[in-house]
N, C-alpha and C. Protein backbone atom coordinates (compact mmCIF):
# COMPACT_ATOMS: atom_id res chain seq x y z
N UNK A 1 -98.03 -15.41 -49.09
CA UNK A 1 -96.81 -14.62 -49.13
C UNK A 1 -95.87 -15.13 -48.04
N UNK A 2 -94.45 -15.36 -48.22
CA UNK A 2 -93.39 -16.00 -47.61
C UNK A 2 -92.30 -15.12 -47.11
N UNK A 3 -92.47 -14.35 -45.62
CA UNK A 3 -91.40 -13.24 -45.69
C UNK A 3 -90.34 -14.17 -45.55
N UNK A 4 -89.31 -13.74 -45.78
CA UNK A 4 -87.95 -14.06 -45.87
C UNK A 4 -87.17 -12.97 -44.92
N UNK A 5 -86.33 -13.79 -43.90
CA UNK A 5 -85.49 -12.69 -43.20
C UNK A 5 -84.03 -13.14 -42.97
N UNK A 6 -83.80 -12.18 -42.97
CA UNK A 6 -82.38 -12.00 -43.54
C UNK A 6 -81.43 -12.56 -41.94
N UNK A 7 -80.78 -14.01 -42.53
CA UNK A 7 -80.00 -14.83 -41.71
C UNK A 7 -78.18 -14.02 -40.92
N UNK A 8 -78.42 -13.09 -40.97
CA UNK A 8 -77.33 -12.15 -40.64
C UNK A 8 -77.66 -11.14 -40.35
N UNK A 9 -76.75 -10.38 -39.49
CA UNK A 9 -76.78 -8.84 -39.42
C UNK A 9 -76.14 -8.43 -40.65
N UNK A 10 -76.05 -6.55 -41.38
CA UNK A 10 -75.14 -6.32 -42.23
C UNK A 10 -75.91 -5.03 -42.75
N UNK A 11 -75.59 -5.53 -43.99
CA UNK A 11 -76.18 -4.22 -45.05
C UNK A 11 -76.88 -5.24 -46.42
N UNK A 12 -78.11 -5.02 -46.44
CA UNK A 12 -78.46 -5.77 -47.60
C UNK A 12 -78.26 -5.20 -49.35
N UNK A 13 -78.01 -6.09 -50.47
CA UNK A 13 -77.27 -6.09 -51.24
C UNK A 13 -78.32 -6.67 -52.19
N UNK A 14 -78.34 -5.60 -54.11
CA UNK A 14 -78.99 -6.91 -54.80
C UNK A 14 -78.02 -8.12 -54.88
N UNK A 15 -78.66 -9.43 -55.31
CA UNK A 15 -78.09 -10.67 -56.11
C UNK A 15 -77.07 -10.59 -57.12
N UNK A 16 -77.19 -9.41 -57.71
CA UNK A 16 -76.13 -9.05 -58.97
C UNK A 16 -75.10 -8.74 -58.17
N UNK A 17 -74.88 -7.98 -56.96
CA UNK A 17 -73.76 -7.56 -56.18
C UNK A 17 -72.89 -8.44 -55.66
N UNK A 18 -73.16 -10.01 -55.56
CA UNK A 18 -72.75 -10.89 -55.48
C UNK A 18 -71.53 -11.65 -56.27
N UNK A 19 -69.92 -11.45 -55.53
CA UNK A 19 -68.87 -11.61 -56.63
C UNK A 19 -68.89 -13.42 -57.03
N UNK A 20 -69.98 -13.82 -57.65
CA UNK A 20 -70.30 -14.87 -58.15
C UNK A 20 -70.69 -15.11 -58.99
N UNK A 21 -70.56 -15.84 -60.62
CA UNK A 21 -71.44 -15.13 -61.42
C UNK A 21 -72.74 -16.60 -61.32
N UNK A 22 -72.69 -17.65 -60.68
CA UNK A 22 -73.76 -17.97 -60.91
C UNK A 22 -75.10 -17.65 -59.41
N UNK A 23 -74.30 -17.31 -58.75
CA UNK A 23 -75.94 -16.32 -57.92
C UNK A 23 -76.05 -14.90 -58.70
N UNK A 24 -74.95 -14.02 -58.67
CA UNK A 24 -75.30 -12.82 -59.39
C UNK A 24 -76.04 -13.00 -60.33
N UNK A 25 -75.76 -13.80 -61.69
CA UNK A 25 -76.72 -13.72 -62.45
C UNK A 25 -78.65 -14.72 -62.45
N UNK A 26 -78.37 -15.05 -61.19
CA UNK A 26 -79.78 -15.83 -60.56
C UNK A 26 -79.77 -16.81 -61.50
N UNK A 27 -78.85 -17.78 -61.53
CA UNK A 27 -78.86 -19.05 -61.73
C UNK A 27 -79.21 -20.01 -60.71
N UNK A 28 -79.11 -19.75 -59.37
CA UNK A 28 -79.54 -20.51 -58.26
C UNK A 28 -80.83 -19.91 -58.02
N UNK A 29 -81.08 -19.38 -58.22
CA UNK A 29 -82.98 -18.52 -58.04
C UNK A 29 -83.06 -17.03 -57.93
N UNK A 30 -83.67 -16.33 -57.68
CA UNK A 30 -83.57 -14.62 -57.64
C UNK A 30 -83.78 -15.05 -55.60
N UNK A 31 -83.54 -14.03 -55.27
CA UNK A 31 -83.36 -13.77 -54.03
C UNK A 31 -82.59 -12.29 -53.60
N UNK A 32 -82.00 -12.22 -52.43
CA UNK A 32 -80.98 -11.29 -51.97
C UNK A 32 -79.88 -11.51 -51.20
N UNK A 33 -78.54 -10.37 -51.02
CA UNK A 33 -77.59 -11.17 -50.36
C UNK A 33 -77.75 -9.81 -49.30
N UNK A 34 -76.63 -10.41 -48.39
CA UNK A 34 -76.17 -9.70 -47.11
C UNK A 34 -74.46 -9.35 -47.09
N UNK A 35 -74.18 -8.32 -46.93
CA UNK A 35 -72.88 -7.73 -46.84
C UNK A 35 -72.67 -8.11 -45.07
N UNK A 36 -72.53 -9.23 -44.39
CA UNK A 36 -72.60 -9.16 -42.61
C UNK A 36 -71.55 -8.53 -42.26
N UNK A 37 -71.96 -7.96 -41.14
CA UNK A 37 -71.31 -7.27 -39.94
C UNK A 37 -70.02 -8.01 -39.88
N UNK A 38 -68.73 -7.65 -39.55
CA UNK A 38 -67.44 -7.97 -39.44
C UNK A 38 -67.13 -8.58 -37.88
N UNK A 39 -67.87 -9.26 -37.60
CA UNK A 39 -67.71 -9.81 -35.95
C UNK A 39 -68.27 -11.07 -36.04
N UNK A 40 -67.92 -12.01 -35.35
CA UNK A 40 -68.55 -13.29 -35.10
C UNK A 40 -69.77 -13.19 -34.92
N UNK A 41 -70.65 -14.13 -35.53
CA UNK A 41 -72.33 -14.10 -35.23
C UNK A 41 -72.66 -15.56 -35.55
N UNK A 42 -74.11 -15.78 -35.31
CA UNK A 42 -74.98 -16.87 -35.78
C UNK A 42 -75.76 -16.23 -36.44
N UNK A 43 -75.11 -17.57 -37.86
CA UNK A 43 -76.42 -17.15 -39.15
C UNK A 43 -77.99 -17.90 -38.32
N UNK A 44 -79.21 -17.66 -38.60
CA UNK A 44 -80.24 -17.75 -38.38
C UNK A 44 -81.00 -18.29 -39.88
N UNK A 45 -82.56 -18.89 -39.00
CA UNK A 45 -83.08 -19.77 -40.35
C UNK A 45 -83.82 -18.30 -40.82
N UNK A 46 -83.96 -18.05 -42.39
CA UNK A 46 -84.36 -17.17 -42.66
C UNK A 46 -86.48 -17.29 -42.82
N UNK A 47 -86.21 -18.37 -42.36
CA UNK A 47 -88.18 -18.88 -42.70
C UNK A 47 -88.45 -20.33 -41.57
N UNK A 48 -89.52 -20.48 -41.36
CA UNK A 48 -89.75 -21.64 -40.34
C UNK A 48 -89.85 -22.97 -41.46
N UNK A 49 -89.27 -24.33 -40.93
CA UNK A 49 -89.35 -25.61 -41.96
C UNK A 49 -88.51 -25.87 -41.37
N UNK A 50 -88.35 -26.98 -42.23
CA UNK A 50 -87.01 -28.10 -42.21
C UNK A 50 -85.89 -28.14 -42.36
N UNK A 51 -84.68 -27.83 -41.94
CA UNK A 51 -83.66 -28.06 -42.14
C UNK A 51 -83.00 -29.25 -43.06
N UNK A 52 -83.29 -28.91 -44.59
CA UNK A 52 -83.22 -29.78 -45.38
C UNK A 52 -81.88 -30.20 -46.07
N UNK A 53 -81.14 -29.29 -46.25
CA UNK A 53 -79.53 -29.45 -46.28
C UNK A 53 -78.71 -28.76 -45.14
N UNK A 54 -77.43 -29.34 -44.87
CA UNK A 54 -77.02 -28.71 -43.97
C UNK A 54 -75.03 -28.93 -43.79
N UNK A 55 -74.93 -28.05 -44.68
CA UNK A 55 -73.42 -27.96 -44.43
C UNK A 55 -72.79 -26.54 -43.97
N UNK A 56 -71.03 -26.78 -43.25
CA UNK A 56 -70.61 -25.68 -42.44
C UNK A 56 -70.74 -24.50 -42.93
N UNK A 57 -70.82 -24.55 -44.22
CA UNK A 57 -70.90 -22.75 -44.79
C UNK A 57 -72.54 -22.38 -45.26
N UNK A 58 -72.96 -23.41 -45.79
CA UNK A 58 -74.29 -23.49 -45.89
C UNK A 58 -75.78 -24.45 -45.60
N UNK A 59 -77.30 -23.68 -45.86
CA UNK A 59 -77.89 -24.72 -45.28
C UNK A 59 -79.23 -24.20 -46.04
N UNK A 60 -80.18 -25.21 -46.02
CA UNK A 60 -81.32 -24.56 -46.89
C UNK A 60 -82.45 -25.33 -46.41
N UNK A 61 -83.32 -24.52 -45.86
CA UNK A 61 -84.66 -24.28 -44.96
C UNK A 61 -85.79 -24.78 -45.93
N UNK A 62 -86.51 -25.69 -46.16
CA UNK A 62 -88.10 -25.73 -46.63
C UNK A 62 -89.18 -25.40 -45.91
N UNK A 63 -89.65 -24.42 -46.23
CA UNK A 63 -90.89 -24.30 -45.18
C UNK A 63 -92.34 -24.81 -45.47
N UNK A 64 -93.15 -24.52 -44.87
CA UNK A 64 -94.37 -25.73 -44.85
C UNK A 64 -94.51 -25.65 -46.08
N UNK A 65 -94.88 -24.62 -46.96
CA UNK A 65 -95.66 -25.08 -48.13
C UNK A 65 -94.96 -25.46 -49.29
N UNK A 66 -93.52 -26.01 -48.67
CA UNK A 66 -92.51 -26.96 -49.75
C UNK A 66 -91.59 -25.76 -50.38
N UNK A 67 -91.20 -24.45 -49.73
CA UNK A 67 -90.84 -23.19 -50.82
C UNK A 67 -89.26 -23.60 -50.05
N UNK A 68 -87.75 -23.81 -50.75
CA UNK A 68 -86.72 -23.76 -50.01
C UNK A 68 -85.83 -22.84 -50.43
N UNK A 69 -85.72 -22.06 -49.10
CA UNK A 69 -84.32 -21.04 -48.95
C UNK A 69 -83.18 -21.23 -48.90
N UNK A 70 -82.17 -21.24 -49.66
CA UNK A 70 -80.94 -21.21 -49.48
C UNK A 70 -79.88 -20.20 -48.82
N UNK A 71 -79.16 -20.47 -47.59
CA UNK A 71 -78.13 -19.22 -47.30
C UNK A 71 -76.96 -20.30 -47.59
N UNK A 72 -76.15 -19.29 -48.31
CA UNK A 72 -74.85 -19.60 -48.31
C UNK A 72 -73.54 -18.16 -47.49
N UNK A 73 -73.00 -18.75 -46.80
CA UNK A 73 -72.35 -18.26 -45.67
C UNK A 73 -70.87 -17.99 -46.55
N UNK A 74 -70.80 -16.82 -47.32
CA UNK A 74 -69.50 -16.61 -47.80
C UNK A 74 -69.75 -17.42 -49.48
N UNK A 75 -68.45 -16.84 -50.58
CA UNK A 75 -68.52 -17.10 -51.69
C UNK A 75 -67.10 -17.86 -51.37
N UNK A 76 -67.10 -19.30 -52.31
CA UNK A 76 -66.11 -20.07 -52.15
C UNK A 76 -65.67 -20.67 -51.06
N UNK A 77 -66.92 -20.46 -49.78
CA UNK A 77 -66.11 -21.19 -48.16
C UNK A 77 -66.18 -22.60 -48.12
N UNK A 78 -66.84 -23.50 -49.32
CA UNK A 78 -66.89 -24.71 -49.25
C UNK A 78 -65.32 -24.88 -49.01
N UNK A 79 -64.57 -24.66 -49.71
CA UNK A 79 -62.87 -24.62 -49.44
C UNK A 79 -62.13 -25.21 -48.49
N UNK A 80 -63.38 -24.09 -47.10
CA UNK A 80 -62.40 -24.14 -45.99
C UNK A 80 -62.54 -25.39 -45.35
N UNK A 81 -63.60 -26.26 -46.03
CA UNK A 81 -63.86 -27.79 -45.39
C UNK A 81 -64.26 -27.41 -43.90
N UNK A 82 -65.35 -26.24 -43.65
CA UNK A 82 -66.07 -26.47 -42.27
C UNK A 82 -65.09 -25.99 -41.28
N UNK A 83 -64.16 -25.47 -41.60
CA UNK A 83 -62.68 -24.43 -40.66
C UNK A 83 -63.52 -23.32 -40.38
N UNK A 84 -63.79 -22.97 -39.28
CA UNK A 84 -64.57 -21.83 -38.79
C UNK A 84 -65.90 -21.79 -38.76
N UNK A 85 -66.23 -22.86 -38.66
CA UNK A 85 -68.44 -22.69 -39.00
C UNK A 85 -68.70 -23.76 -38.09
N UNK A 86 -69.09 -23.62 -37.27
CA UNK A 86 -69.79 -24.88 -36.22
C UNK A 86 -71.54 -24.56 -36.18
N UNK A 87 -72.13 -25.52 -36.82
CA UNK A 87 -73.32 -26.11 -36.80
C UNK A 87 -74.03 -25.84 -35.65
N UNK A 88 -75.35 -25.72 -35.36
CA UNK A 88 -75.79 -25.51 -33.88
C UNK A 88 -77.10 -26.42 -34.06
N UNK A 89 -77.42 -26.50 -34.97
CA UNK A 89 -78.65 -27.54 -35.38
C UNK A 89 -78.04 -28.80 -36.40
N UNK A 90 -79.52 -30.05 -36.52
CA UNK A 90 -78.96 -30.86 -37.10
C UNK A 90 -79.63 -31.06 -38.50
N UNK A 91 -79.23 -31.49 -39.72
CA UNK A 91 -79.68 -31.84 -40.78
C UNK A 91 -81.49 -32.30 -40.28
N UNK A 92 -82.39 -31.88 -41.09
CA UNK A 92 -83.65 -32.58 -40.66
C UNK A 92 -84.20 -32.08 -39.62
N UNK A 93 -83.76 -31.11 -38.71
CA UNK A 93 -84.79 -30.96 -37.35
C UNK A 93 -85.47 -29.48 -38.27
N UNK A 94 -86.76 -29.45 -37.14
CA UNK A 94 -87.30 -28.23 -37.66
C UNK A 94 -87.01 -27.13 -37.23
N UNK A 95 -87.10 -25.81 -37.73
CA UNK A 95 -86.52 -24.67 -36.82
C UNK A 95 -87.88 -23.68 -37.22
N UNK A 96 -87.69 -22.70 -36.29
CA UNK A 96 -88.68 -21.64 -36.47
C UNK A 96 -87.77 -20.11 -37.01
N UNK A 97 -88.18 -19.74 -37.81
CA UNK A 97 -87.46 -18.58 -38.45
C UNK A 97 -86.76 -17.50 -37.48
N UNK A 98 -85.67 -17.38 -37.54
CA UNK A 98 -84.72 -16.17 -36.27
C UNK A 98 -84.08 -17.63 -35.70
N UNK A 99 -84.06 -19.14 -35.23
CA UNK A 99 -83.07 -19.74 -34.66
C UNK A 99 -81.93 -19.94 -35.43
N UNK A 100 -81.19 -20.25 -34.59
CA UNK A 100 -80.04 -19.81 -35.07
C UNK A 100 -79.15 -21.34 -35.63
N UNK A 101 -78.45 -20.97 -36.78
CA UNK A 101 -78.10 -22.56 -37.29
C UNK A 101 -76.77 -22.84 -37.58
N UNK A 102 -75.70 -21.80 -38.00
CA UNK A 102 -74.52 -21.86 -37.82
C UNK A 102 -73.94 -20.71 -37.23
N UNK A 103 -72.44 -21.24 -36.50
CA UNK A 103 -72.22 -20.24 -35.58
C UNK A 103 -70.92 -19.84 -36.66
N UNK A 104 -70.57 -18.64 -37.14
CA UNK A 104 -69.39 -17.95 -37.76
C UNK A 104 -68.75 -16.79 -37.77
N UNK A 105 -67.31 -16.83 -38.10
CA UNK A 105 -67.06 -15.23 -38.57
C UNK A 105 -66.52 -14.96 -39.69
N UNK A 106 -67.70 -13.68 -39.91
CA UNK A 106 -67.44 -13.50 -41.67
C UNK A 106 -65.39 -12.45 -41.52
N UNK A 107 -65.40 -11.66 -40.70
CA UNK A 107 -64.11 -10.97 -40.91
C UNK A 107 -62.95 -11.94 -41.15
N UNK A 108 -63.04 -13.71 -40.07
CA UNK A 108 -62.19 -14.53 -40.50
C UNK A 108 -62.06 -15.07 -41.83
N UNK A 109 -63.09 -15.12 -42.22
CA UNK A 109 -63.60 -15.60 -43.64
C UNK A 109 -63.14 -14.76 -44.67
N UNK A 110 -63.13 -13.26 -44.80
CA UNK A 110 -62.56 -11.74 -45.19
C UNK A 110 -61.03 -12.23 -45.38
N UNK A 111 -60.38 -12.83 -43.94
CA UNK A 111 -59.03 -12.72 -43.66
C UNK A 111 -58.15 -13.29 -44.25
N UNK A 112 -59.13 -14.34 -45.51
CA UNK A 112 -58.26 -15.79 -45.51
C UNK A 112 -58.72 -15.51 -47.16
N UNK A 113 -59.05 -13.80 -47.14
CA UNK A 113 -58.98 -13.43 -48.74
C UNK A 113 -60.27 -14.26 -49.61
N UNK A 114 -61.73 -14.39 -48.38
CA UNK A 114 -62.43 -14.79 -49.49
C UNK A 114 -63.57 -13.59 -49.00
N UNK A 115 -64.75 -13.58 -49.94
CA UNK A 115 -65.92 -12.42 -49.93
C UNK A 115 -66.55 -13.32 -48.52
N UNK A 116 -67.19 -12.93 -47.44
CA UNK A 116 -68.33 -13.24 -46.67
C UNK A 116 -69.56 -13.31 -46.93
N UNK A 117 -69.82 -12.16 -48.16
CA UNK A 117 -71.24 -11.72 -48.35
C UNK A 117 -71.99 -13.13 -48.46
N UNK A 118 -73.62 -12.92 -47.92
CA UNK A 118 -74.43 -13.88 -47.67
C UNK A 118 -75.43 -13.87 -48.57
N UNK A 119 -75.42 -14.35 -50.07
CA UNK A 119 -76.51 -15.09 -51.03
C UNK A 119 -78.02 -15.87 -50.12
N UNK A 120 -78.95 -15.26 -50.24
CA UNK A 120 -80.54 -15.58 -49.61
C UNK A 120 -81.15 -15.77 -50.83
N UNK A 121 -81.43 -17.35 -51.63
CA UNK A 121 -82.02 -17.67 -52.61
C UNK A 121 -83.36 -18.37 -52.81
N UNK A 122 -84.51 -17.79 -53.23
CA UNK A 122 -85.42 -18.55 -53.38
C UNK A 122 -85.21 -19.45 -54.32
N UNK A 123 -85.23 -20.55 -53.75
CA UNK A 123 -84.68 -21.91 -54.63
C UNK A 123 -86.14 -22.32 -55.92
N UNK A 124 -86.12 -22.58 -56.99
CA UNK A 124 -87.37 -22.87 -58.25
C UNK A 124 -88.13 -21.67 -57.73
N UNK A 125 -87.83 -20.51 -57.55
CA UNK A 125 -88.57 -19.07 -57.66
C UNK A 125 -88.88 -18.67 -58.99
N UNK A 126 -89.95 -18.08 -59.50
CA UNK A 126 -90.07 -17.15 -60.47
C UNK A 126 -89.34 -16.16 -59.99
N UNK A 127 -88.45 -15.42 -60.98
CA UNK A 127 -87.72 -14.06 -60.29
C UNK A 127 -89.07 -12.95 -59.67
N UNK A 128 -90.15 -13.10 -60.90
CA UNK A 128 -91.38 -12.27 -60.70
C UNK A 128 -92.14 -12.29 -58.93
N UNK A 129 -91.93 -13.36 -58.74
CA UNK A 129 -92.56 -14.09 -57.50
C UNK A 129 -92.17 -13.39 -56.29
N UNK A 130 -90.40 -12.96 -56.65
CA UNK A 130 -89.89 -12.07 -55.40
C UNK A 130 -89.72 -10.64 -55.36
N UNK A 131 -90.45 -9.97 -54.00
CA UNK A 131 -90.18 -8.84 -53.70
C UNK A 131 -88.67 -8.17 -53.98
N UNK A 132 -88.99 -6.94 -54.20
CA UNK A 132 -87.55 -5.94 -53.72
C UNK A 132 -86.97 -6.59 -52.72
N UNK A 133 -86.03 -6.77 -52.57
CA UNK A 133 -85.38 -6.68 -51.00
C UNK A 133 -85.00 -5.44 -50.64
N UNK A 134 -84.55 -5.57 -48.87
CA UNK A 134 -84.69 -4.73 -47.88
C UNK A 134 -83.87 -3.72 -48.31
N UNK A 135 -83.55 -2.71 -48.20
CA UNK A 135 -82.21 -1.75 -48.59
C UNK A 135 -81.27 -1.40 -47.55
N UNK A 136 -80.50 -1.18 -47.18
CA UNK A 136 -79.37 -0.43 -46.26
C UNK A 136 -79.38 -1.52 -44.83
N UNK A 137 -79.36 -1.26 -43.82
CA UNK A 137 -79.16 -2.06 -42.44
C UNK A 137 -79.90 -3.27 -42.33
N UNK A 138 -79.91 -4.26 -42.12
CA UNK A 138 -80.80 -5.17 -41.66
C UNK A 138 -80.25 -6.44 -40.59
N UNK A 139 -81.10 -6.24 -39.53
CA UNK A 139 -80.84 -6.91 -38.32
C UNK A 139 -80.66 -8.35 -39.34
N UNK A 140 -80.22 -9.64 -38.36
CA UNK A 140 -80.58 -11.02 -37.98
C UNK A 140 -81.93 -11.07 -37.90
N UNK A 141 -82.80 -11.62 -38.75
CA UNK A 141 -84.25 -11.94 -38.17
C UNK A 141 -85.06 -11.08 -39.03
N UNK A 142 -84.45 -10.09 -39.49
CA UNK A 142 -85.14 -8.67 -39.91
C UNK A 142 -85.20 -8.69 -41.59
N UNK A 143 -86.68 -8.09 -41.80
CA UNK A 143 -87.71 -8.83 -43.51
C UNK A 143 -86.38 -8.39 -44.45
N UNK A 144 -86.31 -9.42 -44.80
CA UNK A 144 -84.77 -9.46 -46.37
C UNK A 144 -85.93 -9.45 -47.59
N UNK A 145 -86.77 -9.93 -47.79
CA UNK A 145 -87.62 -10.05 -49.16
C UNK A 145 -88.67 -10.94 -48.62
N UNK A 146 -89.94 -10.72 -49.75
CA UNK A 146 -91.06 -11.38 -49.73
C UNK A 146 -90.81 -12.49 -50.81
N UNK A 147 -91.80 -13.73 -50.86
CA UNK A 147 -91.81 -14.29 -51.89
C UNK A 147 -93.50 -14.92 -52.12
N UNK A 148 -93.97 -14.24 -53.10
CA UNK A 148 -95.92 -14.47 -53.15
C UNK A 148 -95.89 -15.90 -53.65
């Protein structure tokens, strides 16, 4: 079993809540998103592995037994071409789950009229495979979903 924790502070959200229709409808994998807190923060790795992709809005974690997480930092921020997201780790290093990997703010992100909310995807998941996710508050660091 693979906890998954949720790379933001906020309010956790199903996948369908997601104004996207290809995460909402779990075309990128079943998982959960994050509504984050309206203040500058660092997203965090949601699982320990590899830092296997790694761009300013998003980045996606493999952990040992080859399972990869996707966070994507906002809907449509590829856009901003990396305007507001500074990196704190590098493509390829390893991280341990809770470090922290991009530094952002979702209210700037809000400001410039796009969603912030944070998509947490088990990437080639059975939807079956993943837990409920968390409901109402959830820290940085703090269990977003299981994946058996």
């Amino acid at each position: 079993m693979l906890q998954v924790l949720s790379p933001v502070p906020g309010t956790a959200v199903a996948m369908s809540e997601v104004p996207d229709p290809v995460f909402a409808q779990g075309m990128v994998g079943p998982g959960a998103a994050v509504r984050p807190a309206p203040h500058p923060q660092e997203a965090v790795a949601p699982v320990s592995g590899r830092v296997a992709k790694l761009h300013p809005h998003a980045f996606m974690v493999v952990a040992d037994a080859g399972r990869g997480v996707l966070v994507h930092l906002g809907i449509d921020t590829v856009k901003l071409d990396g305007a507001g997201f500074d990196k704190l780790v590098d493509e390829g290093a390893h991280v341990e789950a809770g470090t922290p990997v991009i530094r952002w703010d979702p209210a700037g992100i809000e400001a410039q009229g796009l969603s912030a909310v944070v998509p947490v995807v088990a990437l080639d998941a059975d939807a079956a495979a993943v837990g409920a996710p968390a409901e109402g508050e959830v820290a940085a660091g703090g269990a977003l979903f299981t994946w058996s």
